[in-house]
PDB file of N, CA and C in Angstrom:
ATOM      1  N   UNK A   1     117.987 109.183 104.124  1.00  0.00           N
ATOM      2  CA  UNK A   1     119.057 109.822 103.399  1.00  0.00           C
ATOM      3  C   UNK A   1     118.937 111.348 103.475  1.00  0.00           C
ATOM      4  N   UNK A   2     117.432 111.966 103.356  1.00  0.00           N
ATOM      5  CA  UNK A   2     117.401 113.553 103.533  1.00  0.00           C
ATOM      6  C   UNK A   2     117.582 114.026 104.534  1.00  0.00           C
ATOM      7  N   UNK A   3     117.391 113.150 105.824  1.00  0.00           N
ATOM      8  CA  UNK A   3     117.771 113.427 106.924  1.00  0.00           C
ATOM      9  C   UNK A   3     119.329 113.794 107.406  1.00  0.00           C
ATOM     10  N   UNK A   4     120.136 112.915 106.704  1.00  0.00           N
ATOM     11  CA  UNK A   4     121.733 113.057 106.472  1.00  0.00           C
ATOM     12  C   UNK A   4     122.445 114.330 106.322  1.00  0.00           C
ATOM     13  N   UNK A   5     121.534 114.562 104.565  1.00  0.00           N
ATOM     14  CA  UNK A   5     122.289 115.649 103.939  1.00  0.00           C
ATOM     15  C   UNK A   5     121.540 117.132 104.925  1.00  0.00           C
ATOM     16  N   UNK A   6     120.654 116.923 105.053  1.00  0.00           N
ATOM     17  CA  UNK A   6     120.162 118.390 105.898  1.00  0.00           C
ATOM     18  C   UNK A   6     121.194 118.691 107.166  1.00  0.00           C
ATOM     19  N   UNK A   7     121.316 117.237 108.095  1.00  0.00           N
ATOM     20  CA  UNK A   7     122.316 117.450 108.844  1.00  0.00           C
ATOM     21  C   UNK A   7     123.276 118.262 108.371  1.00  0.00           C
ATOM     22  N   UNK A   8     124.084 117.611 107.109  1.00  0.00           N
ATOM     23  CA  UNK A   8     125.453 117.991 107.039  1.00  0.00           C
ATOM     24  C   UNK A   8     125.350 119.408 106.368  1.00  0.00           C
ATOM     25  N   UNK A   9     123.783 119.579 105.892  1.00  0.00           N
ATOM     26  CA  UNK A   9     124.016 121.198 105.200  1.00  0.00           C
ATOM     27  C   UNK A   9     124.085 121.978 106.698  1.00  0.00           C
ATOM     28  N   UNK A  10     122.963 121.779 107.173  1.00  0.00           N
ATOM     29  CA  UNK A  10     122.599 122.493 108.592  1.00  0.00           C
ATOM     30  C   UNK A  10     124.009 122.336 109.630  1.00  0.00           C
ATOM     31  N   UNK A  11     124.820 122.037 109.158  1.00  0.00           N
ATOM     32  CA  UNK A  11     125.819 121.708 110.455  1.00  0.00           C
ATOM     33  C   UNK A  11     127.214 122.722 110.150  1.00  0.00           C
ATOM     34  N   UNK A  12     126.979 123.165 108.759  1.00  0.00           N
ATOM     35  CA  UNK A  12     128.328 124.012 108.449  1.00  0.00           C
ATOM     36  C   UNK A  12     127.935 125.220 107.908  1.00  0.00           C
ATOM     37  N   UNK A  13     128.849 126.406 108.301  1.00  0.00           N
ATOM     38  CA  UNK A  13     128.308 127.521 108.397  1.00  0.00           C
ATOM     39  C   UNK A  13     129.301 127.597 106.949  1.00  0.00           C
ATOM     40  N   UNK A  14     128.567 128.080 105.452  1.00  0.00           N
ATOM     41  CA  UNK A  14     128.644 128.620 104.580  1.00  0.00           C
ATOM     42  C   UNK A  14     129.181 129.678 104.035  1.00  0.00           C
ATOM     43  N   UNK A  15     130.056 130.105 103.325  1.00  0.00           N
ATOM     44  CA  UNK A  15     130.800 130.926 102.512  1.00  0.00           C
ATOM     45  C   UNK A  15     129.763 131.320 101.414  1.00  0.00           C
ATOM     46  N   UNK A  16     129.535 132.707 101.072  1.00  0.00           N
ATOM     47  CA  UNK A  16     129.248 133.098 100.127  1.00  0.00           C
ATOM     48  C   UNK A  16     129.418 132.017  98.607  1.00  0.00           C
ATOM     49  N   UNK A  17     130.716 132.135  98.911  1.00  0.00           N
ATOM     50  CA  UNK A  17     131.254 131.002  97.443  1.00  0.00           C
ATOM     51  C   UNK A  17     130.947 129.838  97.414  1.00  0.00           C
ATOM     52  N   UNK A  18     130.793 129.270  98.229  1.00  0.00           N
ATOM     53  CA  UNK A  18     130.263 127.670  98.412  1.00  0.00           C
ATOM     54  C   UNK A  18     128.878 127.757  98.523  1.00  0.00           C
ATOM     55  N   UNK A  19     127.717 128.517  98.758  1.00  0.00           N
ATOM     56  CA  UNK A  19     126.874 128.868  98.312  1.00  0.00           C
ATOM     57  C   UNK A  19     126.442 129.519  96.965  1.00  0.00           C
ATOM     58  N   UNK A  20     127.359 130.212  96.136  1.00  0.00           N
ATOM     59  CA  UNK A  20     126.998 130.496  95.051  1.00  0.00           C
ATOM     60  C   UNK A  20     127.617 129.777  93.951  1.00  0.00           C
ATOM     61  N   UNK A  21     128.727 128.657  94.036  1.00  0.00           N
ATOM     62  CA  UNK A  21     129.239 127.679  93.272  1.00  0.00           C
ATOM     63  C   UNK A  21     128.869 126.770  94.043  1.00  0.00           C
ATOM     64  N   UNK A  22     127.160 126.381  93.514  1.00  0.00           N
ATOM     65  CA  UNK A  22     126.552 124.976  93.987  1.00  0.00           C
ATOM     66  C   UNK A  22     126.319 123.968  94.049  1.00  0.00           C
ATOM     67  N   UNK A  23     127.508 123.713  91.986  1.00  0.00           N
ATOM     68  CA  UNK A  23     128.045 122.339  91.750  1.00  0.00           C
ATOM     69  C   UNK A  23     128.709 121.825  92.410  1.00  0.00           C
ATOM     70  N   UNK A  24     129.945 123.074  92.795  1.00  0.00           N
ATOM     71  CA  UNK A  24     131.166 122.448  93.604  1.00  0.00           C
ATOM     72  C   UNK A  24     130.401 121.960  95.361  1.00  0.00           C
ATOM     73  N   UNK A  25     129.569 122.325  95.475  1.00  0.00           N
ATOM     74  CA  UNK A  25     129.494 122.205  96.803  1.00  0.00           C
ATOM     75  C   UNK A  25     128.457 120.477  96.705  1.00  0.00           C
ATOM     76  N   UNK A  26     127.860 120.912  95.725  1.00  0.00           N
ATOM     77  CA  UNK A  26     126.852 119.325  95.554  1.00  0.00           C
ATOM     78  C   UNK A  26     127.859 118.238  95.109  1.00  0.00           C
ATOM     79  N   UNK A  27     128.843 118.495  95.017  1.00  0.00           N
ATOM     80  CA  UNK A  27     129.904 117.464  94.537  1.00  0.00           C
ATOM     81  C   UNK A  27     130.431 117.008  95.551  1.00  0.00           C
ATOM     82  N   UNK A  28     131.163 117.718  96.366  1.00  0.00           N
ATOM     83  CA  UNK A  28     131.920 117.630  97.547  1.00  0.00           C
ATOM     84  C   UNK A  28     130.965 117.239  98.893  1.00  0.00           C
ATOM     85  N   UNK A  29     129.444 117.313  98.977  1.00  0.00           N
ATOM     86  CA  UNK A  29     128.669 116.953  99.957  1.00  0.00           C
ATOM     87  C   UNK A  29     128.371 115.243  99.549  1.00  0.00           C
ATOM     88  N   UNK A  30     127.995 115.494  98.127  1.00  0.00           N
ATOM     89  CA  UNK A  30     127.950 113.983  97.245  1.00  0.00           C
ATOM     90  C   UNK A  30     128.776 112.995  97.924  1.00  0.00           C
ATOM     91  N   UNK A  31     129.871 113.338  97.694  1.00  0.00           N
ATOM     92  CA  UNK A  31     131.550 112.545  97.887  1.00  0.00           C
ATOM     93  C   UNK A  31     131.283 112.245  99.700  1.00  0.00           C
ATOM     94  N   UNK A  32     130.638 113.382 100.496  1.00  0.00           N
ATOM     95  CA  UNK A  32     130.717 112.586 101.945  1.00  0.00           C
ATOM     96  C   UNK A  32     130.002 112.003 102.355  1.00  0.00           C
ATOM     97  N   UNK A  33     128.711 112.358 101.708  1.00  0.00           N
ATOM     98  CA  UNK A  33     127.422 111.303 101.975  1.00  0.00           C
ATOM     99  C   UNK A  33     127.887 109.838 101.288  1.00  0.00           C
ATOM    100  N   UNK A  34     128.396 109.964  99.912  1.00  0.00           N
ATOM    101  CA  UNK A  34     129.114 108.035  99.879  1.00  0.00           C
ATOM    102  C   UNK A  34     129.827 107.963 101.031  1.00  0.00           C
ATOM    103  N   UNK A  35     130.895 108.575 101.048  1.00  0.00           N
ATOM    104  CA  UNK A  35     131.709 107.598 102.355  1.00  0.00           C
ATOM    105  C   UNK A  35     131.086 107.301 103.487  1.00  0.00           C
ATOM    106  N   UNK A  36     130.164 107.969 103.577  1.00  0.00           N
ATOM    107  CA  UNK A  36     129.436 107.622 105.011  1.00  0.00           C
ATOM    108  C   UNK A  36     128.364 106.397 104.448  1.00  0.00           C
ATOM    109  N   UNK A  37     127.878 106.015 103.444  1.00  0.00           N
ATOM    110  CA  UNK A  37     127.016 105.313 103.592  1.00  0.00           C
ATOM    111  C   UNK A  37     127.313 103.703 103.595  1.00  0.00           C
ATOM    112  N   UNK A  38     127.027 102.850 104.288  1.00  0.00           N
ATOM    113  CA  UNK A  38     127.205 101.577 103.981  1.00  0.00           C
ATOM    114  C   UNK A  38     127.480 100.876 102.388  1.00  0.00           C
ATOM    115  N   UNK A  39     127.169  99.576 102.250  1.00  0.00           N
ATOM    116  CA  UNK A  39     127.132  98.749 100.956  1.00  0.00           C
ATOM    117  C   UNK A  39     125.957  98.883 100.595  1.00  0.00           C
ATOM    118  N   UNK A  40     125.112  98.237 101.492  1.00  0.00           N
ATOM    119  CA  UNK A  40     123.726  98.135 101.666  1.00  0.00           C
ATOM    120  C   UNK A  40     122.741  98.972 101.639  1.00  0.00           C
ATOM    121  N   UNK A  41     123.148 100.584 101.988  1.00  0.00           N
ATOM    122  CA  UNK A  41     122.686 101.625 101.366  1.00  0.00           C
ATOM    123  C   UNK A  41     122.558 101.970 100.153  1.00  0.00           C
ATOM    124  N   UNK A  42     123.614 101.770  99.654  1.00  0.00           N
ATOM    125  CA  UNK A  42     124.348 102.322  98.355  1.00  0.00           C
ATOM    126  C   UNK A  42     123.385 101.559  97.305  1.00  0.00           C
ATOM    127  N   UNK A  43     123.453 100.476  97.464  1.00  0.00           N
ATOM    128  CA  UNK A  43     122.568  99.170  96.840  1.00  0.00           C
ATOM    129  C   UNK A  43     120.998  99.566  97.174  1.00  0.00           C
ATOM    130  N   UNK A  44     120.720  99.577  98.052  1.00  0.00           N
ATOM    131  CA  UNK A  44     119.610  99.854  97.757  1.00  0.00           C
ATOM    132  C   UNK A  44     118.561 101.237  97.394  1.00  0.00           C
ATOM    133  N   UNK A  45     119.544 102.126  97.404  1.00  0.00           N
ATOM    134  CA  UNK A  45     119.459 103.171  96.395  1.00  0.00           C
ATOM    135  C   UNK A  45     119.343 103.280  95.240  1.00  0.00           C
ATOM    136  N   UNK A  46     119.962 102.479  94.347  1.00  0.00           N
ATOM    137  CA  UNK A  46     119.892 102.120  93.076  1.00  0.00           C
ATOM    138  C   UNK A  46     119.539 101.233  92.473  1.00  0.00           C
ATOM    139  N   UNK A  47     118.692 100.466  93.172  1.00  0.00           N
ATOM    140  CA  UNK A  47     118.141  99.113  92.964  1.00  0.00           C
ATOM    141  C   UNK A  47     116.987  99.056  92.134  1.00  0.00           C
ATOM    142  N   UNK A  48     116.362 100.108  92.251  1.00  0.00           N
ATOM    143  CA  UNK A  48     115.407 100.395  90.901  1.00  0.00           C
ATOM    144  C   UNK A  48     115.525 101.219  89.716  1.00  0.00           C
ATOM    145  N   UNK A  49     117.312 101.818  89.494  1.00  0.00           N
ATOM    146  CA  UNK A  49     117.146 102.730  88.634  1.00  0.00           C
ATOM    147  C   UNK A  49     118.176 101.998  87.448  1.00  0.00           C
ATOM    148  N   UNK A  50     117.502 102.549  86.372  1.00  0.00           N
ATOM    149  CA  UNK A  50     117.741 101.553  85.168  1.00  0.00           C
ATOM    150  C   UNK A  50     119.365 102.037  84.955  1.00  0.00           C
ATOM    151  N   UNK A  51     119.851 100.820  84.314  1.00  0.00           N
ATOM    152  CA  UNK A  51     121.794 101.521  83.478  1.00  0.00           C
ATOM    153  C   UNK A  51     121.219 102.215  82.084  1.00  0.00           C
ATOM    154  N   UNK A  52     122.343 103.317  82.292  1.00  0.00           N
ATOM    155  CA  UNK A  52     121.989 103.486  80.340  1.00  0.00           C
ATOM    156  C   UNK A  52     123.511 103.319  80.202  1.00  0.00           C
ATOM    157  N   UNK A  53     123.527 103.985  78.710  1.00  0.00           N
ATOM    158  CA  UNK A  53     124.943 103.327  77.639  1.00  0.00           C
ATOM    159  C   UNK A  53     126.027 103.929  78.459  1.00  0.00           C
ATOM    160  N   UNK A  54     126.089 105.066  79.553  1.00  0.00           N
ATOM    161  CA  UNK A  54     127.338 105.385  79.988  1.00  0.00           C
ATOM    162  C   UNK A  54     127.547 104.699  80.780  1.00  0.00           C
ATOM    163  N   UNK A  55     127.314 103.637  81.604  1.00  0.00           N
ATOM    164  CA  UNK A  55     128.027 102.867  82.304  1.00  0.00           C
ATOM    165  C   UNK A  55     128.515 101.242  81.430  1.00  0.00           C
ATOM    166  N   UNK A  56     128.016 101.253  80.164  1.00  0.00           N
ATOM    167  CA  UNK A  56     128.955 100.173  79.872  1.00  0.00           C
ATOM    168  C   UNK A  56     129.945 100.423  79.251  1.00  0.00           C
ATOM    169  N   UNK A  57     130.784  99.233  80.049  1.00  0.00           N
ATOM    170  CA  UNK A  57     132.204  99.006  79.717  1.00  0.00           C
ATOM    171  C   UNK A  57     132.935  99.244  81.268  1.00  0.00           C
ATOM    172  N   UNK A  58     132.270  99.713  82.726  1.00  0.00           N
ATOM    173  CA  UNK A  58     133.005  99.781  83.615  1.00  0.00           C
ATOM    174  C   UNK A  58     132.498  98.869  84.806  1.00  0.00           C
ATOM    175  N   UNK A  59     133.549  98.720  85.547  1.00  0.00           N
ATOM    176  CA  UNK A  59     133.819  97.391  86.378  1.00  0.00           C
ATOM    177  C   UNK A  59     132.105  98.300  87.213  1.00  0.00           C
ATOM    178  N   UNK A  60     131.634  97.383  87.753  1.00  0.00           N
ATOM    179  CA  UNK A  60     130.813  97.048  88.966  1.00  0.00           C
ATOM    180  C   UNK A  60     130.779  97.933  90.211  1.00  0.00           C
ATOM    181  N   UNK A  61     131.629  98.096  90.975  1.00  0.00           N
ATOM    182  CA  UNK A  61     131.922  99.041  91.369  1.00  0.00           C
ATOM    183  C   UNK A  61     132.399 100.329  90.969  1.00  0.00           C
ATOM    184  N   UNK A  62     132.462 100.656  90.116  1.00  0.00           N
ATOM    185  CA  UNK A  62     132.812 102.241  89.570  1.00  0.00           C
ATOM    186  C   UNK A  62     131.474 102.560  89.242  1.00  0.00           C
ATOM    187  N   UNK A  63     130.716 101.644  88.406  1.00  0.00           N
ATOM    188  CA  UNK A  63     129.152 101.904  87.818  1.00  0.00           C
ATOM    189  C   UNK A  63     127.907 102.309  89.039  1.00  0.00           C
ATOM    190  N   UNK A  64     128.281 101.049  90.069  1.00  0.00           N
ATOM    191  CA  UNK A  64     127.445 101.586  91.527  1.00  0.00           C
ATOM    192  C   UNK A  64     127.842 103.175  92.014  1.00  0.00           C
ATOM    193  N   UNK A  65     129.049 103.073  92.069  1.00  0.00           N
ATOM    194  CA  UNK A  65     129.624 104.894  92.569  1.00  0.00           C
ATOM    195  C   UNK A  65     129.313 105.982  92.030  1.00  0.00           C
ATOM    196  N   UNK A  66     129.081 105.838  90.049  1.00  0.00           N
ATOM    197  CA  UNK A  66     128.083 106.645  89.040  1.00  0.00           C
ATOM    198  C   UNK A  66     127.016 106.963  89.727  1.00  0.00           C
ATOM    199  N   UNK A  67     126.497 106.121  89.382  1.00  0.00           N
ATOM    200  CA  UNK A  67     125.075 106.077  89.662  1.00  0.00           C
ATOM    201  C   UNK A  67     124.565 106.164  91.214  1.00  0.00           C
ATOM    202  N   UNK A  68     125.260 106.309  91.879  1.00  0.00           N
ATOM    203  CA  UNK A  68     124.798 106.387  93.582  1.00  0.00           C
ATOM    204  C   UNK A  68     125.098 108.011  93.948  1.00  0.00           C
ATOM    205  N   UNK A  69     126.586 109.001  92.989  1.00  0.00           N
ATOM    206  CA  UNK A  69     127.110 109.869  93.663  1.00  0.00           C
ATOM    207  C   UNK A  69     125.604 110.934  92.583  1.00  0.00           C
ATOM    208  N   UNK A  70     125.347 110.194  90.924  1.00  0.00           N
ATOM    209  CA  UNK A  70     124.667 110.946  90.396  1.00  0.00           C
ATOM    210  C   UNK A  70     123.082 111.374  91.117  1.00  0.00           C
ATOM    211  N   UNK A  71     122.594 110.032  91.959  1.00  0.00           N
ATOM    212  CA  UNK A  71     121.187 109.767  92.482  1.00  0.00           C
ATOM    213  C   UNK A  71     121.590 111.379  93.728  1.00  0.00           C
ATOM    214  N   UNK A  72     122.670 111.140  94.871  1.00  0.00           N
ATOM    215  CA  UNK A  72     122.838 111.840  95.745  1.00  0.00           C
ATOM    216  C   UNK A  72     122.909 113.744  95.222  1.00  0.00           C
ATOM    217  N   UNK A  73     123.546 113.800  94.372  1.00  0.00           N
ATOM    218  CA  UNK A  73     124.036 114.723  93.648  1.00  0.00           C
ATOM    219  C   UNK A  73     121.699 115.485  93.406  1.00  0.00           C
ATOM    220  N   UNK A  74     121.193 114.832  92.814  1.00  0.00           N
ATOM    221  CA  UNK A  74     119.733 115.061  92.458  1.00  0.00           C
ATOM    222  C   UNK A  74     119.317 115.161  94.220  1.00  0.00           C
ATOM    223  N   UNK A  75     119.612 114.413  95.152  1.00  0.00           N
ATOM    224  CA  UNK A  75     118.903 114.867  96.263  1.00  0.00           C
ATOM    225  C   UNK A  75     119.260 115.707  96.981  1.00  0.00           C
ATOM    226  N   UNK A  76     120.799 116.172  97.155  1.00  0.00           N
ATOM    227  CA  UNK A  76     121.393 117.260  97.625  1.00  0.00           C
ATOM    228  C   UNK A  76     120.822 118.758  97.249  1.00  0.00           C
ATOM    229  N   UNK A  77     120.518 118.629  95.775  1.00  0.00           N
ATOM    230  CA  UNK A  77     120.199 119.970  95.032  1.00  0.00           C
ATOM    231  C   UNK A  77     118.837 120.231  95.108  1.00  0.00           C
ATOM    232  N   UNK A  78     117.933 119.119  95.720  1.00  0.00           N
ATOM    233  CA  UNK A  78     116.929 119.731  95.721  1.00  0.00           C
ATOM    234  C   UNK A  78     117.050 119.913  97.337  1.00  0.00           C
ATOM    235  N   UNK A  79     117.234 119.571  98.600  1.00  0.00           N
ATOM    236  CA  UNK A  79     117.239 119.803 100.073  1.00  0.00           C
ATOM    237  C   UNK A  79     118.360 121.483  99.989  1.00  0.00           C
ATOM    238  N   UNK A  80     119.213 121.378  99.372  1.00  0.00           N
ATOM    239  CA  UNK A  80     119.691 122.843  99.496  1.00  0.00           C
ATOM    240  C   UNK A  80     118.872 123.861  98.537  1.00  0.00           C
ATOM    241  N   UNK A  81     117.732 123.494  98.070  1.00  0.00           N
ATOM    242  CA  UNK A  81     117.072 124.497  97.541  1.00  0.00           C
ATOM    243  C   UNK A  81     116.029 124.804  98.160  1.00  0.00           C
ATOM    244  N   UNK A  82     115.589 123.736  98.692  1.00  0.00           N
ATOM    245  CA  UNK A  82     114.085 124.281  99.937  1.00  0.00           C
ATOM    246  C   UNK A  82     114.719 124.658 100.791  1.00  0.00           C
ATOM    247  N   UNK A  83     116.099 124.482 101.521  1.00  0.00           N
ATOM    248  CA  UNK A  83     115.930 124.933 102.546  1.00  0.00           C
ATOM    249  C   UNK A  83     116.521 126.356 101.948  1.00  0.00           C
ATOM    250  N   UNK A  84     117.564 127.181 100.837  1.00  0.00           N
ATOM    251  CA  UNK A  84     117.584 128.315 100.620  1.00  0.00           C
ATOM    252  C   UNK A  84     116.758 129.019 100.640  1.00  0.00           C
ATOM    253  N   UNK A  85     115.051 128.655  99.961  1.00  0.00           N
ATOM    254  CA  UNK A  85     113.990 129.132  99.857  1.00  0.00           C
ATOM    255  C   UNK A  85     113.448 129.893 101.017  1.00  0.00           C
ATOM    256  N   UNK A  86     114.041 129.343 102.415  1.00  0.00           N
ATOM    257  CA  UNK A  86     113.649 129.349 103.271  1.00  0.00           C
ATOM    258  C   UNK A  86     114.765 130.229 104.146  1.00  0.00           C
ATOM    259  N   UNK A  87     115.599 130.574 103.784  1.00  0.00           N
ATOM    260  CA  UNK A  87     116.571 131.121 104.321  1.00  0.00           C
ATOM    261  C   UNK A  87     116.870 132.598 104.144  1.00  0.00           C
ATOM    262  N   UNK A  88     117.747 133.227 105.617  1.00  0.00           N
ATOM    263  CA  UNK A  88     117.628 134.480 105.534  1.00  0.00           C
ATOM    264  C   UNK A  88     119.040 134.769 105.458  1.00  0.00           C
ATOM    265  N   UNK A  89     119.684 135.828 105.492  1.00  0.00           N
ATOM    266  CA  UNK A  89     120.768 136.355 105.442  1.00  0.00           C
ATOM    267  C   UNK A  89     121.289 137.328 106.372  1.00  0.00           C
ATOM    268  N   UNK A  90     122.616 136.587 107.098  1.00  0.00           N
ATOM    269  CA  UNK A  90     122.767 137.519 108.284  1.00  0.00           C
ATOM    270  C   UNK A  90     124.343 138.187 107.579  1.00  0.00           C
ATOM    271  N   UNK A  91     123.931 139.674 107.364  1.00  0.00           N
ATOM    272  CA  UNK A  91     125.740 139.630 106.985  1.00  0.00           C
ATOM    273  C   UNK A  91     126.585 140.386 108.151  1.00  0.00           C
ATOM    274  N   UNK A  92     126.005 140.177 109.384  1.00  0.00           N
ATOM    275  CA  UNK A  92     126.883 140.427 110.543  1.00  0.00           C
ATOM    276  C   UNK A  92     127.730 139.200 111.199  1.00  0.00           C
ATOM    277  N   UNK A  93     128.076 139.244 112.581  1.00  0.00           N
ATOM    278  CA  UNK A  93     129.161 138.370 112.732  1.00  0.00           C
ATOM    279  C   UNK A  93     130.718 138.936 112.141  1.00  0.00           C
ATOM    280  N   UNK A  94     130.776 139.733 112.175  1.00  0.00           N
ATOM    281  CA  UNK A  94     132.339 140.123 111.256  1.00  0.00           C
ATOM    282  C   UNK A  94     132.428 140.669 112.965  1.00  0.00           C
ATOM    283  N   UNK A  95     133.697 140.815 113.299  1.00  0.00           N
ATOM    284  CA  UNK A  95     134.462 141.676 114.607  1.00  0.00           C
ATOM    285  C   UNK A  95     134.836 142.988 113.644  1.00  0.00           C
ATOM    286  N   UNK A  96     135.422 143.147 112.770  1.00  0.00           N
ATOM    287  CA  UNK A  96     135.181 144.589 112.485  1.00  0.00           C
ATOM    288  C   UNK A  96     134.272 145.557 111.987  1.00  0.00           C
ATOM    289  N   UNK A  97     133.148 144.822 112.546  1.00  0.00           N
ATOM    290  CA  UNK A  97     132.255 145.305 112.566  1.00  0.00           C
ATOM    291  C   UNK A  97     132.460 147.328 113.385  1.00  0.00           C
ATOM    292  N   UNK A  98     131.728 147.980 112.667  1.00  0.00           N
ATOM    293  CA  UNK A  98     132.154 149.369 113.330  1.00  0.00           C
ATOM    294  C   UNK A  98     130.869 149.918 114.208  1.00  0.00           C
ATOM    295  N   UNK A  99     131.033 150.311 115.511  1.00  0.00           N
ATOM    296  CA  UNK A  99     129.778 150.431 116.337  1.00  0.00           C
ATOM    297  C   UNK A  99     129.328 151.525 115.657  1.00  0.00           C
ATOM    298  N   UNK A 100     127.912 151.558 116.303  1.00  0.00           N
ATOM    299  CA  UNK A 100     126.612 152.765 116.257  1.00  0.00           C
ATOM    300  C   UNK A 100     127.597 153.771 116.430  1.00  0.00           C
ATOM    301  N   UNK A 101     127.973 154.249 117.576  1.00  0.00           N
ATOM    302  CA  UNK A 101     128.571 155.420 118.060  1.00  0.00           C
ATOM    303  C   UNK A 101     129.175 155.977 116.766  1.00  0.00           C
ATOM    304  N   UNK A 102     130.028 155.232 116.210  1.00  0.00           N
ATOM    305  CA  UNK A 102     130.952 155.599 115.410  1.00  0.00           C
ATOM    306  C   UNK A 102     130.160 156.049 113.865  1.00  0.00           C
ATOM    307  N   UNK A 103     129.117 155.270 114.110  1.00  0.00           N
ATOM    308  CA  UNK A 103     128.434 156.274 112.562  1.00  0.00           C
ATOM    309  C   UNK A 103     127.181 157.206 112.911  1.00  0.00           C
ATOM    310  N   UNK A 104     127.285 157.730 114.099  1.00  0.00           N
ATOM    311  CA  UNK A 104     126.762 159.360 113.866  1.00  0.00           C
ATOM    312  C   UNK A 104     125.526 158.865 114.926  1.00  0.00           C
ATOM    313  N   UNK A 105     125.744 157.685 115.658  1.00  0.00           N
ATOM    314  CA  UNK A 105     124.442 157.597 116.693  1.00  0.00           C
ATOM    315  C   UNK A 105     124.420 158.292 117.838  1.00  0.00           C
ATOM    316  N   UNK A 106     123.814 157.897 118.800  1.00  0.00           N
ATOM    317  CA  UNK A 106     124.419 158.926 119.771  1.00  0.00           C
ATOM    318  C   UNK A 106     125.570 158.616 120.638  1.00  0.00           C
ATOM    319  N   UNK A 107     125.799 160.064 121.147  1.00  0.00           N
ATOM    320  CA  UNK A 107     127.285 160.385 121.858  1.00  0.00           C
ATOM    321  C   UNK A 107     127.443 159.717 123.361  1.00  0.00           C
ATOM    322  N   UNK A 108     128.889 159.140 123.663  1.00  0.00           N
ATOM    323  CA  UNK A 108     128.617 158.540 124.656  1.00  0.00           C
ATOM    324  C   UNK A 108     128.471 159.537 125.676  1.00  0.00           C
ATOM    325  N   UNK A 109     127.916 158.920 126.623  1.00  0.00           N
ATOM    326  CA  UNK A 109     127.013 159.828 128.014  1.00  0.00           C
ATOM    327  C   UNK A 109     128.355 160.411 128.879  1.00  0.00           C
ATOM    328  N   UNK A 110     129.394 159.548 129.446  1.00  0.00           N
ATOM    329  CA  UNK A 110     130.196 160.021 130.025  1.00  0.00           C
ATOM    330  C   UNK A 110     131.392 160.978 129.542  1.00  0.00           C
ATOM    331  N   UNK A 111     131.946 160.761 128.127  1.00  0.00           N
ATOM    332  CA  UNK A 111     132.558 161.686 127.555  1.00  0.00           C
ATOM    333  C   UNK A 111     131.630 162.449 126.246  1.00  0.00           C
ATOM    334  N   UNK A 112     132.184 163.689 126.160  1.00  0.00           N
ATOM    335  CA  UNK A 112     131.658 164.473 125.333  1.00  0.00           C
ATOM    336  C   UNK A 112     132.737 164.681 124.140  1.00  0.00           C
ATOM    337  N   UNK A 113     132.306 164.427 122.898  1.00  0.00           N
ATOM    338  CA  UNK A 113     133.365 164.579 121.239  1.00  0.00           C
ATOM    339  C   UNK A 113     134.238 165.667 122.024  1.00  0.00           C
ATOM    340  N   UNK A 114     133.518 166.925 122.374  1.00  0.00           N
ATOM    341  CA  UNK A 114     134.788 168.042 122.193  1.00  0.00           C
ATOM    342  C   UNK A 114     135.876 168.791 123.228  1.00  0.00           C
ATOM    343  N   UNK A 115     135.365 167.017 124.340  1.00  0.00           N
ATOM    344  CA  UNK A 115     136.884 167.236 125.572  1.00  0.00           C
ATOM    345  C   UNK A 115     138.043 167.207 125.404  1.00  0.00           C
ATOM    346  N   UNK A 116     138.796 168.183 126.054  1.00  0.00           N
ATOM    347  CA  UNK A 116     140.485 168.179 125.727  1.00  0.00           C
ATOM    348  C   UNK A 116     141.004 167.317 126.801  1.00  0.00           C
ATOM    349  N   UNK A 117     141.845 166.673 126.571  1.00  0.00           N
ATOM    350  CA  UNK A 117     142.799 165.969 126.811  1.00  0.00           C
ATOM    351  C   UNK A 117     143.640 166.574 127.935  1.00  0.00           C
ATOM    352  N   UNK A 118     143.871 166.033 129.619  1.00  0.00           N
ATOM    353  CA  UNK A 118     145.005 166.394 130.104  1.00  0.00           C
ATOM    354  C   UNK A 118     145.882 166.013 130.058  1.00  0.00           C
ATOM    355  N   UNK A 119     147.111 166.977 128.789  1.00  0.00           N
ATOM    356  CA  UNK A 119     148.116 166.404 129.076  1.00  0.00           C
ATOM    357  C   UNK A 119     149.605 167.465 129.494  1.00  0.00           C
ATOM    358  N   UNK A 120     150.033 166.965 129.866  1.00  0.00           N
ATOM    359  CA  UNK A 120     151.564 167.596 130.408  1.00  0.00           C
ATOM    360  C   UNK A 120     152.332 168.067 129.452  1.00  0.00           C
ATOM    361  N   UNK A 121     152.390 168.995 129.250  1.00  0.00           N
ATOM    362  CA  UNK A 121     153.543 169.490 128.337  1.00  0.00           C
ATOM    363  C   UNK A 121     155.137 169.330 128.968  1.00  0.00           C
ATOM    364  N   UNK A 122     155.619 169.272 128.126  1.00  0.00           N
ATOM    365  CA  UNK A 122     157.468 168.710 128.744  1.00  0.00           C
ATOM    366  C   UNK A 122     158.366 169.244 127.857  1.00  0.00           C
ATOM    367  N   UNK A 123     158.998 170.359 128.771  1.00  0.00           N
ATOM    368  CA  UNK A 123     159.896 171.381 127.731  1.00  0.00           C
ATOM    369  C   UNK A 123     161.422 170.492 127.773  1.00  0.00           C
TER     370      UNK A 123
END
């Protein structure tokens, strides 16, 4: 199963916001790791963990989906926390990005800042 969610963390490149609202994101990773998992997964995920009073009163299947999205939800949050631990921060990648030249590095070799321009005057 940790193998899964690392995939699916490791496979999508992250937004600030979806990194810093980490419910919403442990919710919404929750929700794809169920659909992806079999019956037989699901089941035997929860096969040793006890009911308490909030699941009575609901059908069988809604109670497995509790308790399977709550179990996933606990393993998501801890695999996106070791691997944050572990993580660096690139805040490049933008295209408007503004070159060296342009903040005071050096001048390009073939033109010089204080060449004039040939141009034609036209009376």
């Amino acid at each position: 199963m940790k193998e899964l969610i690392t995939k699916k963390v490791l496979g999508k490149s992250w937004t600030f916001n979806e990194i810093s609202d980490l419910t919403v994101t442990i919710q919404i990773l929750a929700e794809e790791v169920w659909s992806e998992m079999t019956l037989l997964e699901r089941i035997d995920l929860v096969r040793d963990i006890r009911i308490n009073e909030n699941l009575v009163g609901m059908g069988f299947e809604h109670a497995i989906r509790e308790v399977v999205i709550t179990y996933l939800k606990g393993d998501i949050a801890i695999v996106i926390k070791n691997m944050l631990s572990k993580a660096t921060i690139n805040f490049g990648g933008n295209n408007d990005e503004i070159s060296e030249r342009s903040m005071g590095g050096k001048s390009h070799q073939e033109r010089t800042s204080d060449e004039e321009e040939d141009s034609v005057v036209e009376e």
